[in-house]
PDB file of N, CA and C in Angstrom:
ATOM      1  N   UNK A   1       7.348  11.261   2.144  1.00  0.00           N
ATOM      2  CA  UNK A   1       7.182   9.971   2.799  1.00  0.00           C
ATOM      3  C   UNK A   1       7.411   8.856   1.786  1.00  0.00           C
ATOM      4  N   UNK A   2       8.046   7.815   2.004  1.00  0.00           N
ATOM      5  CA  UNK A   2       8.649   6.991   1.154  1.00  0.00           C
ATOM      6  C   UNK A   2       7.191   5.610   1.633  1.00  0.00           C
ATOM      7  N   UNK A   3       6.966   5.596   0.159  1.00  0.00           N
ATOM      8  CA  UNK A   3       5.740   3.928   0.462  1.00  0.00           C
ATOM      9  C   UNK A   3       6.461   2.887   1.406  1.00  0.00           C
ATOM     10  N   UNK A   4       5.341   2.547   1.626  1.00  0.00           N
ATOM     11  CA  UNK A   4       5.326   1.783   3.259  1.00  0.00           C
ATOM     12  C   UNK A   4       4.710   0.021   2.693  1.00  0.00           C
ATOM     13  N   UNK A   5       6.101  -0.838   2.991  1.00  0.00           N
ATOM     14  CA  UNK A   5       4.915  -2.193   2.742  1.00  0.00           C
ATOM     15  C   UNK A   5       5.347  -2.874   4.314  1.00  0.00           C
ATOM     16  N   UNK A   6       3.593  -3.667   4.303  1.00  0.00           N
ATOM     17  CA  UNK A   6       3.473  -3.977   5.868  1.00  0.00           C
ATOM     18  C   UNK A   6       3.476  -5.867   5.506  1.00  0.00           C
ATOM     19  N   UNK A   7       4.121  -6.559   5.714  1.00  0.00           N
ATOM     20  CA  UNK A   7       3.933  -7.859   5.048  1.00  0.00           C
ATOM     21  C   UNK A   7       4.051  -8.941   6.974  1.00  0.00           C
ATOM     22  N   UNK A   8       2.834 -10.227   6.318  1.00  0.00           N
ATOM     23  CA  UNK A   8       3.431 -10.929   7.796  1.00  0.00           C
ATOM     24  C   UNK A   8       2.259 -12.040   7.695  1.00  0.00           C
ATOM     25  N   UNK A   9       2.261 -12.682   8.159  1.00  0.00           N
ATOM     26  CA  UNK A   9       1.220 -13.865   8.788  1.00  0.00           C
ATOM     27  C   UNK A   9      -0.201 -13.019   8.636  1.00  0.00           C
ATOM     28  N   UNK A  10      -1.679 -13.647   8.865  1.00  0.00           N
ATOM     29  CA  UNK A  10      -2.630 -13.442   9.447  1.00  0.00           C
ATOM     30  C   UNK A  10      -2.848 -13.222  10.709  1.00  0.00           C
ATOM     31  N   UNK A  11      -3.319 -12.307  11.317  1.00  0.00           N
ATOM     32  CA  UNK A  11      -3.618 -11.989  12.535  1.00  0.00           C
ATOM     33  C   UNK A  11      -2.257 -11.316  13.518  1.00  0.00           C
ATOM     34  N   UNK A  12      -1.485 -10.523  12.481  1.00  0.00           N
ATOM     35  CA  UNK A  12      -0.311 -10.382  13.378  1.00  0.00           C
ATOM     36  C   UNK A  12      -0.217  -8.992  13.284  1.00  0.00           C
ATOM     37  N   UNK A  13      -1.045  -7.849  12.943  1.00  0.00           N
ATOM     38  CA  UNK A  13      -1.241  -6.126  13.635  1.00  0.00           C
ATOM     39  C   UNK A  13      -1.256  -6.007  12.087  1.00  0.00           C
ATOM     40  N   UNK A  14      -0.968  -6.215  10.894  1.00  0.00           N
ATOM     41  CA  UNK A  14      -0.649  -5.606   9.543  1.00  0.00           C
ATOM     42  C   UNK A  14      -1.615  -4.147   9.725  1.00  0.00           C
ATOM     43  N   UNK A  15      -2.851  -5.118   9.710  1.00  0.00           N
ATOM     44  CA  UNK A  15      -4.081  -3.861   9.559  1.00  0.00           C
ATOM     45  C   UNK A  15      -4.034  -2.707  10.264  1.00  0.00           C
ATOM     46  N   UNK A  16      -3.762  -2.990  11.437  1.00  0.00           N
ATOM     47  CA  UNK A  16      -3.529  -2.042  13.110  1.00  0.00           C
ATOM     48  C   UNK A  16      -2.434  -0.899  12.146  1.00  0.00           C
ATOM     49  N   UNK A  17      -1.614  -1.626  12.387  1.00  0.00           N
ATOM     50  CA  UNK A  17      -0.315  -0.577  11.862  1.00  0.00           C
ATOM     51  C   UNK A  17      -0.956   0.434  10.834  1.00  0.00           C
ATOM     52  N   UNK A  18      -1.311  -0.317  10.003  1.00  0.00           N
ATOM     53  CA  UNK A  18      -1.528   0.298   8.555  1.00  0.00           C
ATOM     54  C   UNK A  18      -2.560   1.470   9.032  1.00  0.00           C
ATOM     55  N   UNK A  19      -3.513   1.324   9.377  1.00  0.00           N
ATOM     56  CA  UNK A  19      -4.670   2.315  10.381  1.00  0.00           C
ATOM     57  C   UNK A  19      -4.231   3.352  11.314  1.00  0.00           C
ATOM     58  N   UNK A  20      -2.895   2.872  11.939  1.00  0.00           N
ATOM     59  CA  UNK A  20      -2.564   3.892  12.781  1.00  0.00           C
ATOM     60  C   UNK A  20      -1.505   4.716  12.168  1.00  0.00           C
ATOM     61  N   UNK A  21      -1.047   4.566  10.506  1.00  0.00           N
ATOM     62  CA  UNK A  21      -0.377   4.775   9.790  1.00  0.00           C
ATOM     63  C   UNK A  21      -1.378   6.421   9.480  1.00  0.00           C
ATOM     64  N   UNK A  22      -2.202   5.861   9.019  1.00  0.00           N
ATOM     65  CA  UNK A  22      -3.506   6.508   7.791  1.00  0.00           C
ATOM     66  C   UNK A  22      -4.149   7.518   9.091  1.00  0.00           C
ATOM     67  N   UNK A  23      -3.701   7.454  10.040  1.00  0.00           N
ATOM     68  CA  UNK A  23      -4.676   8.299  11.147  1.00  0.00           C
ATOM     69  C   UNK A  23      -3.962   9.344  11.219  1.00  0.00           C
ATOM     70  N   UNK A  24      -2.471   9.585  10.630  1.00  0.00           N
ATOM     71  CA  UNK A  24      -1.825  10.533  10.753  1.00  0.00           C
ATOM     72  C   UNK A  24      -2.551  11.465   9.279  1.00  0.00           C
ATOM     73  N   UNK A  25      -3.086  11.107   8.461  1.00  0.00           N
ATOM     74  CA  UNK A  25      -2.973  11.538   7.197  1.00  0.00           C
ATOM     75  C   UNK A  25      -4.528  12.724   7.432  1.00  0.00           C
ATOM     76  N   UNK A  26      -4.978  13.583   6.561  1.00  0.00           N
ATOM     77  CA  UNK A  26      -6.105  14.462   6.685  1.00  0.00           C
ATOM     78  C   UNK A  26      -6.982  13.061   5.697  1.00  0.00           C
ATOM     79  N   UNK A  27      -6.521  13.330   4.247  1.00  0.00           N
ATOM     80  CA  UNK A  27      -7.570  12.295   3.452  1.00  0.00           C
ATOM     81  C   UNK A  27      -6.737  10.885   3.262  1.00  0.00           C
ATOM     82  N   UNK A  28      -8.028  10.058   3.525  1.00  0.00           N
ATOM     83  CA  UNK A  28      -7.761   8.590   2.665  1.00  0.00           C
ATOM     84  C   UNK A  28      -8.641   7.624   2.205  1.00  0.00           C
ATOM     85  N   UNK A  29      -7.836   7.369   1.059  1.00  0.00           N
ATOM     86  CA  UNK A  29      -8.216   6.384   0.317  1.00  0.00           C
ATOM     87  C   UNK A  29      -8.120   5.072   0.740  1.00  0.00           C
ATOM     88  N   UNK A  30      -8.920   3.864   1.245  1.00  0.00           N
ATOM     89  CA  UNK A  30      -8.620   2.439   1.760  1.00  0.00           C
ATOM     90  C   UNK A  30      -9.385   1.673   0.758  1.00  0.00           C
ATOM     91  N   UNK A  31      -8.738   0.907   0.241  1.00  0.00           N
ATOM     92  CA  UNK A  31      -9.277  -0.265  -0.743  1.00  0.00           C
ATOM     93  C   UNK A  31      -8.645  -0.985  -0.963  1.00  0.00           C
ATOM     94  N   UNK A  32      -8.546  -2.227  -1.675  1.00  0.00           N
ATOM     95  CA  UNK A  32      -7.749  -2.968  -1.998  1.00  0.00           C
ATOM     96  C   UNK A  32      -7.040  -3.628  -3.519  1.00  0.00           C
ATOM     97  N   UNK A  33      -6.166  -4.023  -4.205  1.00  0.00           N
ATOM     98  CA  UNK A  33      -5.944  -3.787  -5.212  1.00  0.00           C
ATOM     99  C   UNK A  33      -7.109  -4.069  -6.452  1.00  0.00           C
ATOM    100  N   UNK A  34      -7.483  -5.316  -6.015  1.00  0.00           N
ATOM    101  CA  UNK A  34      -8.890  -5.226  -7.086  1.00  0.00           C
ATOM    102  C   UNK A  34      -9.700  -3.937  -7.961  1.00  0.00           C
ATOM    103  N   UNK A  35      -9.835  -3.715  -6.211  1.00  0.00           N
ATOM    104  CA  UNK A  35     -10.737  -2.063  -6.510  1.00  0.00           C
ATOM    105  C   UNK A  35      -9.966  -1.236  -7.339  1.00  0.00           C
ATOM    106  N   UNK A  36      -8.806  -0.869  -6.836  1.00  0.00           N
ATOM    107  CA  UNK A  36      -8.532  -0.113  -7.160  1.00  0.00           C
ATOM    108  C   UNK A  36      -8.044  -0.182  -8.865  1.00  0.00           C
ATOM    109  N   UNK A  37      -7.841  -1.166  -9.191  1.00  0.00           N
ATOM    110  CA  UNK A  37      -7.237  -1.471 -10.845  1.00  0.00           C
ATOM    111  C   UNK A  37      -8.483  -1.417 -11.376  1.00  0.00           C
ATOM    112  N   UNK A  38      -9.764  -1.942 -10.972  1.00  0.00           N
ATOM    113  CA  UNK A  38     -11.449  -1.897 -11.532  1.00  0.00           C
ATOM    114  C   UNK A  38     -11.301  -0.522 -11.326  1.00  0.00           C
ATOM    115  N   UNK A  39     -11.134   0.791 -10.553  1.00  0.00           N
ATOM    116  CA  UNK A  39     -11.419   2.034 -10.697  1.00  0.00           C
ATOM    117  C   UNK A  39     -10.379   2.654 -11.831  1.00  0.00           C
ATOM    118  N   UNK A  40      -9.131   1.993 -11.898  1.00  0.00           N
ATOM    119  CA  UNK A  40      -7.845   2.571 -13.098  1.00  0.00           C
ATOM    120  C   UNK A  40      -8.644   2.687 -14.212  1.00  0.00           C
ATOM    121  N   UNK A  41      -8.831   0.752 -14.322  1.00  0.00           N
ATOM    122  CA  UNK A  41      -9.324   0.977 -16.125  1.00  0.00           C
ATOM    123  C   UNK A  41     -10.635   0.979 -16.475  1.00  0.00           C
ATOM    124  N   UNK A  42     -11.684   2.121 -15.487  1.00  0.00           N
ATOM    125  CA  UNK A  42     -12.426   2.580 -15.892  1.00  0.00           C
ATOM    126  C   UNK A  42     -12.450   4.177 -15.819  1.00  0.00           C
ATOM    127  N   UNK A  43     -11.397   3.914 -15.768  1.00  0.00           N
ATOM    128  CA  UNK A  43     -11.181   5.924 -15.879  1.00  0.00           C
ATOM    129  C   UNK A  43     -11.311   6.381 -14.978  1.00  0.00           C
ATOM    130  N   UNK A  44     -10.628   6.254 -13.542  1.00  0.00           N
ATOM    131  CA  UNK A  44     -11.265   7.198 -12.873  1.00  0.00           C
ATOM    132  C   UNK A  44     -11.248   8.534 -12.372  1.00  0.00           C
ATOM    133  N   UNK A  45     -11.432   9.608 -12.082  1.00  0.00           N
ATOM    134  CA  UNK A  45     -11.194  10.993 -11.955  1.00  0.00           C
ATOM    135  C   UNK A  45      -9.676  11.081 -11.029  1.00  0.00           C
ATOM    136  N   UNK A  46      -8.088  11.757 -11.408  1.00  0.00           N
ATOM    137  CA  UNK A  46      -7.142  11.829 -11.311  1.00  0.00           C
ATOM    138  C   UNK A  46      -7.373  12.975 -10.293  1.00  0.00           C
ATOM    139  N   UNK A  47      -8.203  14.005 -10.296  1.00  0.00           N
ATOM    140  CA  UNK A  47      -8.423  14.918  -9.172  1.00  0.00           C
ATOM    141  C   UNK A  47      -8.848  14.465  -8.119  1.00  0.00           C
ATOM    142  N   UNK A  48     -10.081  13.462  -8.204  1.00  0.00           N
ATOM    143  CA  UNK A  48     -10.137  12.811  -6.787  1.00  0.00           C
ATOM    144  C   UNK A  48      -9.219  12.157  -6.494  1.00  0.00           C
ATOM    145  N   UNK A  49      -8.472  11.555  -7.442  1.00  0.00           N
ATOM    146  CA  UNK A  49      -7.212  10.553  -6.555  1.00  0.00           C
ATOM    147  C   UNK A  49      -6.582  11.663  -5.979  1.00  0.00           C
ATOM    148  N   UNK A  50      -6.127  12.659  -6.411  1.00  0.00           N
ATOM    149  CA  UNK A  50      -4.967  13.546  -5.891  1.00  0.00           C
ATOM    150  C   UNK A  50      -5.377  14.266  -4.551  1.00  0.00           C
ATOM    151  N   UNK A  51      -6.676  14.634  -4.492  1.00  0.00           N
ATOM    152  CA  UNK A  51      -7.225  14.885  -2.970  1.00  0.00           C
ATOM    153  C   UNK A  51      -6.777  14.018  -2.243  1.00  0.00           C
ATOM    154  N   UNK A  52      -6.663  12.973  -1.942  1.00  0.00           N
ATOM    155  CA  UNK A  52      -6.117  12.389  -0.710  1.00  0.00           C
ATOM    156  C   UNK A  52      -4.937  12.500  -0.560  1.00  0.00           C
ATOM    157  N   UNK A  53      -4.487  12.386   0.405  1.00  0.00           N
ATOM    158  CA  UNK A  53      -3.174  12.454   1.255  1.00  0.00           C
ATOM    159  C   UNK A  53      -2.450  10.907   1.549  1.00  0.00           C
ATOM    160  N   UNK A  54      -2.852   9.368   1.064  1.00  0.00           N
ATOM    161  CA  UNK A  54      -2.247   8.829   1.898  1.00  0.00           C
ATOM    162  C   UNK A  54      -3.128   7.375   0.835  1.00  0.00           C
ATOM    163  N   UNK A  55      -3.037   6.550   0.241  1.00  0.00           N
ATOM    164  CA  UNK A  55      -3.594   5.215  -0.527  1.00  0.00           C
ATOM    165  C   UNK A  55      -3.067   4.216   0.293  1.00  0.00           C
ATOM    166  N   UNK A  56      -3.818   3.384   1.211  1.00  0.00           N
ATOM    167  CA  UNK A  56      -3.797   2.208   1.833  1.00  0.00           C
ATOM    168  C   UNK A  56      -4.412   1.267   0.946  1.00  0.00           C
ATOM    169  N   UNK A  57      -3.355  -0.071   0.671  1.00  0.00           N
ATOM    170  CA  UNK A  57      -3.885  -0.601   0.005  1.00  0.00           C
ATOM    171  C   UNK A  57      -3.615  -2.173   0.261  1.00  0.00           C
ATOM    172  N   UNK A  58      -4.837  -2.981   0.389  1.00  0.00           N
ATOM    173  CA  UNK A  58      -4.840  -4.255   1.341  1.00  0.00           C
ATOM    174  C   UNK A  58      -4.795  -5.151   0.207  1.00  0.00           C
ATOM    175  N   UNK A  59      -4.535  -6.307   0.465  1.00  0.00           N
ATOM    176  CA  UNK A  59      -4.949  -7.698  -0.235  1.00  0.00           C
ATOM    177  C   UNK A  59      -4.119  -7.641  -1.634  1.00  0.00           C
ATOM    178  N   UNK A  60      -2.748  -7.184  -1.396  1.00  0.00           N
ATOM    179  CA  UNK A  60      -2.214  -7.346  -2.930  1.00  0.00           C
ATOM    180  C   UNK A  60      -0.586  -8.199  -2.403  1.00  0.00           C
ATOM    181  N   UNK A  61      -0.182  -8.654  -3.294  1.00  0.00           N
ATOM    182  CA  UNK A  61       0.647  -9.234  -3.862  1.00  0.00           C
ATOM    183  C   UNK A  61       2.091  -8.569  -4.109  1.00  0.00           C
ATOM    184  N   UNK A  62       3.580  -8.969  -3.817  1.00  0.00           N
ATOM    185  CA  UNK A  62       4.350  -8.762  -4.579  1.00  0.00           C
ATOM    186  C   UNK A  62       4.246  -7.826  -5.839  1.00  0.00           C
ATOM    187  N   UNK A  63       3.473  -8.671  -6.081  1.00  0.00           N
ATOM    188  CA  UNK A  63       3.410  -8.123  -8.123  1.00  0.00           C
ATOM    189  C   UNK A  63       2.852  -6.832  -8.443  1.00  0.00           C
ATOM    190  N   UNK A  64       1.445  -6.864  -7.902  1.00  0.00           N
ATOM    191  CA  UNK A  64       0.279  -5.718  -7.532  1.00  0.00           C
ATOM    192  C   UNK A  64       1.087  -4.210  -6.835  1.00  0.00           C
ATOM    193  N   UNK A  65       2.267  -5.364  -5.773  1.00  0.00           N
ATOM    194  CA  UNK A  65       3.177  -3.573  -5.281  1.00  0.00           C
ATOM    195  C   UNK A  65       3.804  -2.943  -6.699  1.00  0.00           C
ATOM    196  N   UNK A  66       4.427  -3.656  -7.071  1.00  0.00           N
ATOM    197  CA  UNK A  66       5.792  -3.109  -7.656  1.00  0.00           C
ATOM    198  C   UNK A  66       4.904  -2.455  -9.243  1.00  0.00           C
ATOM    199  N   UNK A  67       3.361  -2.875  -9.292  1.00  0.00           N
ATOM    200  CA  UNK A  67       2.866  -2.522 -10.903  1.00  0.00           C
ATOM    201  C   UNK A  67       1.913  -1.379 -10.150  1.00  0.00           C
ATOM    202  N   UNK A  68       1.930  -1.264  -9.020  1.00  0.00           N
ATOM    203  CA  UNK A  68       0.703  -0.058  -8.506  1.00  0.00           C
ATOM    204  C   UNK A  68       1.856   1.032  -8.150  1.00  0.00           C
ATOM    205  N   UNK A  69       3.013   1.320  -7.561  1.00  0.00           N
ATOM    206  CA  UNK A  69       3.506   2.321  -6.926  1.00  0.00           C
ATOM    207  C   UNK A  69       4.082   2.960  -7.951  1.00  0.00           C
ATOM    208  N   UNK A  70       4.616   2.704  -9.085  1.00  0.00           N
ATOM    209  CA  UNK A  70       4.816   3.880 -10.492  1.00  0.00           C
ATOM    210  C   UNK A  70       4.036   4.951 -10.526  1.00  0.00           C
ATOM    211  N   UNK A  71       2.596   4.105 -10.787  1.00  0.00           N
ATOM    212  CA  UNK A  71       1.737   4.845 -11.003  1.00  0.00           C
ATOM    213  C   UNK A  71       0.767   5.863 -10.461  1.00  0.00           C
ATOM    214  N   UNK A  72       1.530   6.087  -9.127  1.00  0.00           N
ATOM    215  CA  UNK A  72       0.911   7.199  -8.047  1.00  0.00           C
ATOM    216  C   UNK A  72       2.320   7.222  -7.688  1.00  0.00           C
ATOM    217  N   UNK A  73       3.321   8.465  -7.830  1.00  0.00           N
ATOM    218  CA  UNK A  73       4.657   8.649  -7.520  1.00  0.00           C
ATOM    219  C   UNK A  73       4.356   9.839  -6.243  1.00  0.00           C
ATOM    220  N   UNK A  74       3.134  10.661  -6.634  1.00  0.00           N
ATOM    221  CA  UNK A  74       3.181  11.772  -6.127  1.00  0.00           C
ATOM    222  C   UNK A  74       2.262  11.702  -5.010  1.00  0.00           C
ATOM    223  N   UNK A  75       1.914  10.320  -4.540  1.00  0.00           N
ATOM    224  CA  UNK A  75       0.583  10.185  -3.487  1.00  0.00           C
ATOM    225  C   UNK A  75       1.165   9.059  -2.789  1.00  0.00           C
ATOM    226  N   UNK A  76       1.659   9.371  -1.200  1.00  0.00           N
ATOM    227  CA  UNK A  76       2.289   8.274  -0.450  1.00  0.00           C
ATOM    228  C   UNK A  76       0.714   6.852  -0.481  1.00  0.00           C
ATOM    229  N   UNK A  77       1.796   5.679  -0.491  1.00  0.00           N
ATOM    230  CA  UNK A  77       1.093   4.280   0.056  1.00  0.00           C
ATOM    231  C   UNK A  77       1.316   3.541   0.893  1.00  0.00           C
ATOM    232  N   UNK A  78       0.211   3.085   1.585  1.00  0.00           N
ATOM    233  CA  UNK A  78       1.160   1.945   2.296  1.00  0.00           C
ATOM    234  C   UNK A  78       0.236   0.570   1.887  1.00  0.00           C
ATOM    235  N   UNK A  79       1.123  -0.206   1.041  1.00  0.00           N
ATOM    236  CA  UNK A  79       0.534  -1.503   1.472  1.00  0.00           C
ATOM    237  C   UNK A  79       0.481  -2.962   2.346  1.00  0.00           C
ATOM    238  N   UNK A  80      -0.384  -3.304   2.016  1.00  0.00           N
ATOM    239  CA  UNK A  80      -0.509  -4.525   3.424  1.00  0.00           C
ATOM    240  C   UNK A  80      -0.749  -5.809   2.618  1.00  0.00           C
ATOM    241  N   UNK A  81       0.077  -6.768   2.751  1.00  0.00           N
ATOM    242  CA  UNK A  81       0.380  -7.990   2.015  1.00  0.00           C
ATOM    243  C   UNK A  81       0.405  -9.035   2.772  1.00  0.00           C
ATOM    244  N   UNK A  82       0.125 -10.376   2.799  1.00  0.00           N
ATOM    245  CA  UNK A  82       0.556 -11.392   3.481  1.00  0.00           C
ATOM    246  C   UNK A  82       1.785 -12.212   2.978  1.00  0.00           C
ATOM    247  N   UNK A  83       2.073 -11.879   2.107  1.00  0.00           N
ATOM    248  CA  UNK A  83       3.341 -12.300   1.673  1.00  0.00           C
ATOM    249  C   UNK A  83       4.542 -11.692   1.711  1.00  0.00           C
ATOM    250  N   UNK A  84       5.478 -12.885   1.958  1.00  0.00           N
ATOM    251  CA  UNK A  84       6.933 -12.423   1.931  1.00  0.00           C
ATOM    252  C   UNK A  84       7.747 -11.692   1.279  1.00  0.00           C
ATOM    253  N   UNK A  85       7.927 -10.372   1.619  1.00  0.00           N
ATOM    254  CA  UNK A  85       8.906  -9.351   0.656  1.00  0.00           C
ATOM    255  C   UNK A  85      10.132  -9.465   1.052  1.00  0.00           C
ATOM    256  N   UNK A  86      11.166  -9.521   0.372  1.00  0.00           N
ATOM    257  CA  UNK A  86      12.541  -9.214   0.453  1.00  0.00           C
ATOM    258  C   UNK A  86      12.759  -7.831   0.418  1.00  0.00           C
ATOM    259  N   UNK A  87      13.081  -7.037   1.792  1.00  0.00           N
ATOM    260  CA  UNK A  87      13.557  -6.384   1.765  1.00  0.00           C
ATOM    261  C   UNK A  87      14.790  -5.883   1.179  1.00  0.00           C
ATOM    262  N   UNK A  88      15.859  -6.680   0.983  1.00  0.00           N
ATOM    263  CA  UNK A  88      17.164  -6.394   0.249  1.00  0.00           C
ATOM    264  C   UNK A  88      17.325  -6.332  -1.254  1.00  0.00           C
ATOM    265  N   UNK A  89      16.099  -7.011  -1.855  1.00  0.00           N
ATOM    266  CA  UNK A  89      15.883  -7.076  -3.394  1.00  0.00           C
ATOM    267  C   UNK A  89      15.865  -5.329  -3.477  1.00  0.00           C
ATOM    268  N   UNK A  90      16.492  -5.246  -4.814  1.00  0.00           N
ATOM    269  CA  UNK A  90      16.375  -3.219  -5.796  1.00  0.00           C
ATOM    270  C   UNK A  90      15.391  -3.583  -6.125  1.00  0.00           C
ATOM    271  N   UNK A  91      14.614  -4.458  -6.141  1.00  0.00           N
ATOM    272  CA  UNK A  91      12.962  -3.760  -6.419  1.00  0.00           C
ATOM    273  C   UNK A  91      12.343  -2.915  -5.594  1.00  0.00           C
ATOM    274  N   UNK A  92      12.422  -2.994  -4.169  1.00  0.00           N
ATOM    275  CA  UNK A  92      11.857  -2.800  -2.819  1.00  0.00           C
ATOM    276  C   UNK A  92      12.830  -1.539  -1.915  1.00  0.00           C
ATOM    277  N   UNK A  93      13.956  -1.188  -2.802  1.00  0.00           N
ATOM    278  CA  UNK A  93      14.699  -0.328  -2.040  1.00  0.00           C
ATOM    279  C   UNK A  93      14.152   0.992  -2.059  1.00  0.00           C
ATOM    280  N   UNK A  94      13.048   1.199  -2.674  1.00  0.00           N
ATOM    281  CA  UNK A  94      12.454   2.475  -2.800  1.00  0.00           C
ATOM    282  C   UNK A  94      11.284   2.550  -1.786  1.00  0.00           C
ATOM    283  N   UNK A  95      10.803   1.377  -0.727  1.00  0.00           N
ATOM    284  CA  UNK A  95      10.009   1.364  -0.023  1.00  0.00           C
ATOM    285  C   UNK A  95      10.743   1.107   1.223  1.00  0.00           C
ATOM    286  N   UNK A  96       9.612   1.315   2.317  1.00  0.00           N
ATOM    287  CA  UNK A  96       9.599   1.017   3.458  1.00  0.00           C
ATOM    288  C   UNK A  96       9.185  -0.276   4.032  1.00  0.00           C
ATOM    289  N   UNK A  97      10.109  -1.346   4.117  1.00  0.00           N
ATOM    290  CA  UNK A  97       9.711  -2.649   4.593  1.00  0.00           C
ATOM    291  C   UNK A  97       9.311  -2.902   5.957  1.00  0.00           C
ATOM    292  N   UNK A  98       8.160  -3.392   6.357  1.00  0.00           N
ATOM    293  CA  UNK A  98       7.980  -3.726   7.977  1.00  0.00           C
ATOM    294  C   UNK A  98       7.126  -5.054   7.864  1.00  0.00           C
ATOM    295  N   UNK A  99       8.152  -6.138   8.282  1.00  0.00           N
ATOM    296  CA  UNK A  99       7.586  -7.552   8.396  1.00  0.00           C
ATOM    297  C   UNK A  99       7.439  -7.730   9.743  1.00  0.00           C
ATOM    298  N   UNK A 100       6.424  -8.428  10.104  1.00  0.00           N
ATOM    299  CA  UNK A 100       5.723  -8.742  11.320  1.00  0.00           C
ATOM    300  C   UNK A 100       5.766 -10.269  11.393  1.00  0.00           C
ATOM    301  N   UNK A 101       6.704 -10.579  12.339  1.00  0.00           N
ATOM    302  CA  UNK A 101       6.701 -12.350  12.729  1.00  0.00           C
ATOM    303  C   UNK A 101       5.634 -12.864  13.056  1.00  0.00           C
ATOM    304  N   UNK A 102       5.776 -14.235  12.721  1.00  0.00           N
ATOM    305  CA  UNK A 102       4.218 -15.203  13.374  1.00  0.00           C
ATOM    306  C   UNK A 102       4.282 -15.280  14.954  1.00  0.00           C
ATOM    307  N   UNK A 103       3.022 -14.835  15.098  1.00  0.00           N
ATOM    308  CA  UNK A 103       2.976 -14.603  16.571  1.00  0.00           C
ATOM    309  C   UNK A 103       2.388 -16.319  16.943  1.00  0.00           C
TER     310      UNK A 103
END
């Protein structure tokens, strides 16, 4: 499964999607990038990350995608952004783009 970014306005399904994404999966991980960089650089156990099946990850940024998805190659993501991704940029050609118009 190729990472998944969900980008769009407030109040326009991001979350929905992303949930009905993660409902297919057995384990998951839901947090958001904060957390999850506070759990990196405090070490956190690489076996529990690898138990899950599926890292949803809310409230990040452009920047936060492209410096978080290296570093889990072997554990699908999907993240959920409110900001505008360019799909056509080679940064992003390795993901799955789904922008959601202002409703």
């Amino acid at each position: 499964m190729k990472n998944i970014i969900i980008s769009g306005p407030p109040n326009t399904g991001k979350t929905t999607i992303a949930n009905a994404i993660a409902a297919t999966h057995k384990t998951i991980l839901k947090t958001n990038y904060r957390e999850l960089m506070d759990d990196l650089e405090c070490g956190i156990d690489w076996d529990w990350l690898l138990f899950h099946s599926l890292i949803l990850v809310e409230e990040c940024t452009p920047e936060n995608i492209l410096e978080l998805a290296p570093k889990f190659l072997i554990i699908p993501m999907v993240f959920v952004t409110l900001h505008q991704i360019d799909s056509e940029s080679k940064d992003y050609k390795d993901f799955m783009v789904i922008k959601l118009p202002k409703l």
